[in-house]
N, C-alpha and C. Protein backbone atom coordinates (compact mmCIF):
# COMPACT_ATOMS: atom_id res chain seq x y z
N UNK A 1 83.18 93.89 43.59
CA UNK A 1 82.73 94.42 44.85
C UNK A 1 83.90 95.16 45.51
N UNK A 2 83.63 96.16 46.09
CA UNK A 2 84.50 96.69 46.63
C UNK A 2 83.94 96.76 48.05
N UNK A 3 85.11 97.28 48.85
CA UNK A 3 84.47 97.48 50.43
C UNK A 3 85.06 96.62 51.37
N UNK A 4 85.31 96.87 52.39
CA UNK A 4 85.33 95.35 53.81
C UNK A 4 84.40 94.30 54.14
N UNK A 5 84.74 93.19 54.17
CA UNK A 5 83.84 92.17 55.02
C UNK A 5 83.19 92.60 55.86
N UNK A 6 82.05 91.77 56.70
CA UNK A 6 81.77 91.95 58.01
C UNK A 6 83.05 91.34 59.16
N UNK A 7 83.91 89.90 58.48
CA UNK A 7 84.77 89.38 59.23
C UNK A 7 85.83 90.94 58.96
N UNK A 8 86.87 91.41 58.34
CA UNK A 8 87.60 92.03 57.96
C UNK A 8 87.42 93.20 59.11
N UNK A 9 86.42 94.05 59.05
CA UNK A 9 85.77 94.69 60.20
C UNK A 9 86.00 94.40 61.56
N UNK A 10 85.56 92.94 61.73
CA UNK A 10 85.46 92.52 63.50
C UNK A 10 87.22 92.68 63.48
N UNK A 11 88.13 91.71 63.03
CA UNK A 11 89.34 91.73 63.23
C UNK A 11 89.97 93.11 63.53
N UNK A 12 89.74 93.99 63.02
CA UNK A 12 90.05 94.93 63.02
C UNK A 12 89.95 95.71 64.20
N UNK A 13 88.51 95.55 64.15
CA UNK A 13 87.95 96.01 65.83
C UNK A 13 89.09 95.32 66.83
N UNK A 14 88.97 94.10 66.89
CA UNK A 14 89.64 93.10 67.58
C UNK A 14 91.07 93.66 68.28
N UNK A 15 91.33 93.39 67.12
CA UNK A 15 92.99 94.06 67.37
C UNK A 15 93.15 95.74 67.64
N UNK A 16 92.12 96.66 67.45
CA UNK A 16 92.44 97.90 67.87
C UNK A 16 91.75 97.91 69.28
N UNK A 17 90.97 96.97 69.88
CA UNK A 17 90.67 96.91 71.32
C UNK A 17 91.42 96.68 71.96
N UNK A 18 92.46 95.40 71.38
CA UNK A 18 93.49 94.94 72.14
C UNK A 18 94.37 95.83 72.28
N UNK A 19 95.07 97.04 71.53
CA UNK A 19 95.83 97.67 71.32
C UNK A 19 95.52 98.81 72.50
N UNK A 20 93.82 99.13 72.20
CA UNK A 20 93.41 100.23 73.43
C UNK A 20 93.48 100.03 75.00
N UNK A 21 93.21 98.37 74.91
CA UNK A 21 93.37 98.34 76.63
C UNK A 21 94.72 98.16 76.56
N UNK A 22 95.76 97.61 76.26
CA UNK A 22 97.19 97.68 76.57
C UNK A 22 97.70 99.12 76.79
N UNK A 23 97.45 100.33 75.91
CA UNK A 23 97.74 101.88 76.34
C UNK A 23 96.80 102.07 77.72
N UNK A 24 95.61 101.67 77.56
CA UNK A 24 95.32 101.87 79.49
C UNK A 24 96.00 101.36 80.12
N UNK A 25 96.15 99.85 79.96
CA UNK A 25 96.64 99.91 81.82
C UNK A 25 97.81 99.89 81.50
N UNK A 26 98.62 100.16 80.31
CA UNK A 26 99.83 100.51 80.46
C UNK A 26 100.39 102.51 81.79
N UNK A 27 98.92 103.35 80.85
CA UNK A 27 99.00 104.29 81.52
C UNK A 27 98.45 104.61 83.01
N UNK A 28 97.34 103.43 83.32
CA UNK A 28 97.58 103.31 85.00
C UNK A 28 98.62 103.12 85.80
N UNK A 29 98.85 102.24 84.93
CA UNK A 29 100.51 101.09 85.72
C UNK A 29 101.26 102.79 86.25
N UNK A 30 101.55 103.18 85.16
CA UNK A 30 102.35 104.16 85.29
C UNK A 30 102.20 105.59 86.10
N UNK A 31 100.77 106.06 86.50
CA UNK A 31 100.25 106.72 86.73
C UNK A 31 100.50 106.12 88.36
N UNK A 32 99.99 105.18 88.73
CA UNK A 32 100.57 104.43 89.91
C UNK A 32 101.82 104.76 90.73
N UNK A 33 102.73 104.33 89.64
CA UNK A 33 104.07 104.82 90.19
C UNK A 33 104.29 106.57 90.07
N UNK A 34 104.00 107.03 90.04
CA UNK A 34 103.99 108.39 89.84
C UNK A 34 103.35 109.14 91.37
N UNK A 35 102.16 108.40 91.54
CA UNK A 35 101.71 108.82 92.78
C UNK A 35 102.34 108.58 93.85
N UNK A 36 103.11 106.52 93.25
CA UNK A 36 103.57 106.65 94.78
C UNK A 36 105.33 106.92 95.36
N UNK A 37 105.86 107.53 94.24
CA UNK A 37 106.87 108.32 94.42
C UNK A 37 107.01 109.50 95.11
N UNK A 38 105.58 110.41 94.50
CA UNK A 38 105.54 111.63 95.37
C UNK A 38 105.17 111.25 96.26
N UNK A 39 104.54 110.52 97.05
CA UNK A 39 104.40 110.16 98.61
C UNK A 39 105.90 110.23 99.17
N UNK A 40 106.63 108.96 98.81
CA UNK A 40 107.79 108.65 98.77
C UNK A 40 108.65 110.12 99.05
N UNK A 41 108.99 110.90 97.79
CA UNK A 41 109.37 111.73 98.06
C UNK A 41 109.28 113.05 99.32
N UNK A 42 107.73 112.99 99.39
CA UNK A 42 107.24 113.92 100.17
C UNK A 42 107.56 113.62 101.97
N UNK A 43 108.11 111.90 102.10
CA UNK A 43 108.12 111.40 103.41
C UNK A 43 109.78 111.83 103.64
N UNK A 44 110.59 111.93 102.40
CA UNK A 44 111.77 111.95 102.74
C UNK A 44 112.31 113.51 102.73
N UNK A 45 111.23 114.28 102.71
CA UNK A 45 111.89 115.92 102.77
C UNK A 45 111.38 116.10 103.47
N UNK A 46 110.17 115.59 104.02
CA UNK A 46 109.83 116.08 105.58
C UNK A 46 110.41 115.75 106.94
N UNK A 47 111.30 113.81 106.23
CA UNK A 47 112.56 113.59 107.42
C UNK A 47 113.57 113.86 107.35
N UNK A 48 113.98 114.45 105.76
CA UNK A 48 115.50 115.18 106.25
C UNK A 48 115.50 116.27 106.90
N UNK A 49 114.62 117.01 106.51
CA UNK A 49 114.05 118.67 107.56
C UNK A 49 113.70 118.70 109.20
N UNK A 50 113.53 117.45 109.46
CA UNK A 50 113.07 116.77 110.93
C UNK A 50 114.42 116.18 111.28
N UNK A 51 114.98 115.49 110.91
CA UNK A 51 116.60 115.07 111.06
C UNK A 51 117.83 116.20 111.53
N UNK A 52 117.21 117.25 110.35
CA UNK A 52 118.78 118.09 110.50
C UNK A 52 117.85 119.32 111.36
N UNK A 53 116.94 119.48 111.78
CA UNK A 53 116.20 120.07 112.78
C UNK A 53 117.21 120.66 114.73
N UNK A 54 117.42 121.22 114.93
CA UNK A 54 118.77 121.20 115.64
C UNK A 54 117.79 121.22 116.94
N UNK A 55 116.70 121.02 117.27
CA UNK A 55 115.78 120.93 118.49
C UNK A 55 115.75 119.22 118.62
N UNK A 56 115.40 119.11 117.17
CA UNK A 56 115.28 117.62 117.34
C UNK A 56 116.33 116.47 117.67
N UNK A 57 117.58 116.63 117.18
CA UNK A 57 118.55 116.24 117.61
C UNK A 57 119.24 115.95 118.83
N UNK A 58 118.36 117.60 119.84
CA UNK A 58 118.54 117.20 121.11
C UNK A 58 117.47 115.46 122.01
N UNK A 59 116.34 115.90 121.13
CA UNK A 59 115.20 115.16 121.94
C UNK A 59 115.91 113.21 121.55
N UNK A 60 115.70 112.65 122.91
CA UNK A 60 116.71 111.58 122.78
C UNK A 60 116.01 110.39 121.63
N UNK A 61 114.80 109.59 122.22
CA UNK A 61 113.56 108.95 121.43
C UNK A 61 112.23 109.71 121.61
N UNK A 62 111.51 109.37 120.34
CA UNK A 62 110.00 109.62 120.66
C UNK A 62 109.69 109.39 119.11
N UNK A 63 107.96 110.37 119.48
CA UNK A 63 107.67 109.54 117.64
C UNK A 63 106.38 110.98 117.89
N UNK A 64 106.01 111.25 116.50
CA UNK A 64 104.86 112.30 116.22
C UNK A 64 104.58 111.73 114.82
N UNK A 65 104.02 112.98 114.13
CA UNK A 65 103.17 113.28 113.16
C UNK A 65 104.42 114.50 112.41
N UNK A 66 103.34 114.65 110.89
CA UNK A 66 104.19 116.09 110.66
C UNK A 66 102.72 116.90 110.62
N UNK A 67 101.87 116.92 111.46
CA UNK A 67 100.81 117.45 111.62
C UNK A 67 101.31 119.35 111.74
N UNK A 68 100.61 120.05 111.08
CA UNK A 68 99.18 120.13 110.64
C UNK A 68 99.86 119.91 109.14
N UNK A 69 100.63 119.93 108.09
CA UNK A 69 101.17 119.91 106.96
C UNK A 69 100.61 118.53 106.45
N UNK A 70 101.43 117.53 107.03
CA UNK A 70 101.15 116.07 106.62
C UNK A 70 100.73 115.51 107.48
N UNK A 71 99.59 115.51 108.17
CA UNK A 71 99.18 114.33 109.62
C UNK A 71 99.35 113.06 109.64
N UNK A 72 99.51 112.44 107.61
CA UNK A 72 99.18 110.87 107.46
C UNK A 72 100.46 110.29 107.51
N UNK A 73 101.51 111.05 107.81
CA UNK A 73 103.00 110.66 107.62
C UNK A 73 103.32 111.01 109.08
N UNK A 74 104.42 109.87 109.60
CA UNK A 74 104.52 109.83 110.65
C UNK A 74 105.73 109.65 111.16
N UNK A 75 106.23 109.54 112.01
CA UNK A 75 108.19 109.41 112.33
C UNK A 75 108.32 109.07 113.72
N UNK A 76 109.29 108.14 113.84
CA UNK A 76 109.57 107.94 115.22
C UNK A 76 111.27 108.00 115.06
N UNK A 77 111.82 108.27 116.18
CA UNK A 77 113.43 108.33 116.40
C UNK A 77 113.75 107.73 117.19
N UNK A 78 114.93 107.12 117.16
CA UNK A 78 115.69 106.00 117.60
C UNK A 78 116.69 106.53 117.59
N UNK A 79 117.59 105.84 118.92
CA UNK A 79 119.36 106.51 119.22
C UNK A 79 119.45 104.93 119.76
N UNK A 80 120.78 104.58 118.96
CA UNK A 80 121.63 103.71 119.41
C UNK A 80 123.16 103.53 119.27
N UNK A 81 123.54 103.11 120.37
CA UNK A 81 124.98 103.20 120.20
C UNK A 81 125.72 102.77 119.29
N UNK A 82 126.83 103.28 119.01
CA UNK A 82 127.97 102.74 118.14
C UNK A 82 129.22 102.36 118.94
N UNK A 83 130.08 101.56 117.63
CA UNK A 83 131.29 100.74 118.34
C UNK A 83 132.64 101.91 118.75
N UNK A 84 131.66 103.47 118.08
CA UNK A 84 132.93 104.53 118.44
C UNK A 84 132.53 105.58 119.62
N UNK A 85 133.24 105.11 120.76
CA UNK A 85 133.34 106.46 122.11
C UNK A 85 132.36 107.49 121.77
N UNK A 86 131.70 107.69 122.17
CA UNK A 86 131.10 109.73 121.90
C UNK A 86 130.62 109.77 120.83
N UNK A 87 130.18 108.65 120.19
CA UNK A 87 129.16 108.64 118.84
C UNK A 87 127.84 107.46 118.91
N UNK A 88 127.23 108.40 118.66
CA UNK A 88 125.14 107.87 118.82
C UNK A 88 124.64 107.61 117.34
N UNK A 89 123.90 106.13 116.70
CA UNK A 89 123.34 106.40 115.50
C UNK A 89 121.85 106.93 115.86
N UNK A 90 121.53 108.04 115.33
CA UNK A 90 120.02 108.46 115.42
C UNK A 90 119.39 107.81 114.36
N UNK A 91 118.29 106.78 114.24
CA UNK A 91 117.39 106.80 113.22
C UNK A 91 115.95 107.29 113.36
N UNK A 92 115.92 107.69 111.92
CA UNK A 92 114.42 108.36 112.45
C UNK A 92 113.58 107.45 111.15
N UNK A 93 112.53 106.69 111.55
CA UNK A 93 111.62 106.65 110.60
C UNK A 93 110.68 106.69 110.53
N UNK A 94 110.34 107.15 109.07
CA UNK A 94 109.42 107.72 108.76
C UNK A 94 108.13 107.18 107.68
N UNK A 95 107.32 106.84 108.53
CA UNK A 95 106.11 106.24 107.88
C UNK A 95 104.91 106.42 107.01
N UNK A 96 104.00 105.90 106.31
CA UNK A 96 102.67 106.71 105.65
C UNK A 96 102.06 105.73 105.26
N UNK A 97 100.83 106.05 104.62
CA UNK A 97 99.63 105.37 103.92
C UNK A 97 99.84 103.97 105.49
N UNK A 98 99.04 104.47 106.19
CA UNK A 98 98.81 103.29 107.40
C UNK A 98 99.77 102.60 108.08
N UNK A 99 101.22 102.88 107.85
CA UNK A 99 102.28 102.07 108.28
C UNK A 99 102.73 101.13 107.37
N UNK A 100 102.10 100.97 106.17
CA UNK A 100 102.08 100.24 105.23
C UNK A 100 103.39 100.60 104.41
N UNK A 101 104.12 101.50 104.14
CA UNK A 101 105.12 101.72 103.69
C UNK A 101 106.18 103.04 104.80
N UNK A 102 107.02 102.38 104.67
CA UNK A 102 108.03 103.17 105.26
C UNK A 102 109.65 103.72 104.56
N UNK A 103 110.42 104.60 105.79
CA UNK A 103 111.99 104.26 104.93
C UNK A 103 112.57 104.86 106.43
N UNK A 104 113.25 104.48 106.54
CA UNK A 104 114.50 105.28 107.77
C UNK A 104 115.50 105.86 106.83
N UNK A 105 116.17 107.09 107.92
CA UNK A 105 117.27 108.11 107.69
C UNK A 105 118.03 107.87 108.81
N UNK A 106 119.44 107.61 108.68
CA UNK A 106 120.45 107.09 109.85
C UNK A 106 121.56 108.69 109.59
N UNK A 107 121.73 109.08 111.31
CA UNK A 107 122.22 110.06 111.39
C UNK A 107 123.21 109.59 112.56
N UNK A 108 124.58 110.10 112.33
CA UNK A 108 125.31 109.74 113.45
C UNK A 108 126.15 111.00 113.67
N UNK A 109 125.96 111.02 115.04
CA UNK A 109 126.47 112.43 116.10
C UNK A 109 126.80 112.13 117.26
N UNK A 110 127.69 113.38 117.78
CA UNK A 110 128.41 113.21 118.81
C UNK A 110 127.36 113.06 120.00
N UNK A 111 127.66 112.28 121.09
CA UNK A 111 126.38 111.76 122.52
C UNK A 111 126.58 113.41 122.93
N UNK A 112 125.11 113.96 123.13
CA UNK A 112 124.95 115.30 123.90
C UNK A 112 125.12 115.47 125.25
């Protein structure tokens, strides 16, 4: 006789199912992080551009949007003093996906 089992077959199946869902959610997993980098990324070029902004620098605290571009990303700024004469730390951070993830950018400049 020549040919495969019916058992020889299932195993086979078996183990190439197992093999197929491990490449999925291996490639979700990954697909995941991919998305949420470019968020990531996208929050931190819209606060270094808002940081080194030379209008903004004047304005002391407050908080917006980067509306109309990004409305879902959000930033507030903070000034607090330092232990040196005539120097302010500005932080600005910058938020998204609901407040649910964030990052601050610390800027320090001379008090206006």
């Amino acid at each position: 006789m020549r040919g495969f089992s019916l058992l020889e077959v299932l195993i086979a199946l078996a183990i190439m199912s197992g093999v197929i869902m491990t490449v999925i959610g291996s490639f979700n997993y990954h697909l995941g992080i991919v998305v949420s980098d470019k968020e990531e990324t996208a929050a931190i070029l819209l606060g270094r551009a808002k940081i080194d902004d030379p209008a903004f620098a004047a304005l002391p605290t407050g908080k917006g949007t980067f509306a109309p571009q990004r409305p879902d990303i959000a930033w507030e700024k903070t000034v607090a003093p330092t232990e040196l004469p005539g120097v302010q730390r500005q932080i600005l951070t910058v938020s998204w996906n609901n407040n649910k993830k964030s990052l601050s950018l610390v800027r320090y400049a001379a008090k206006l």
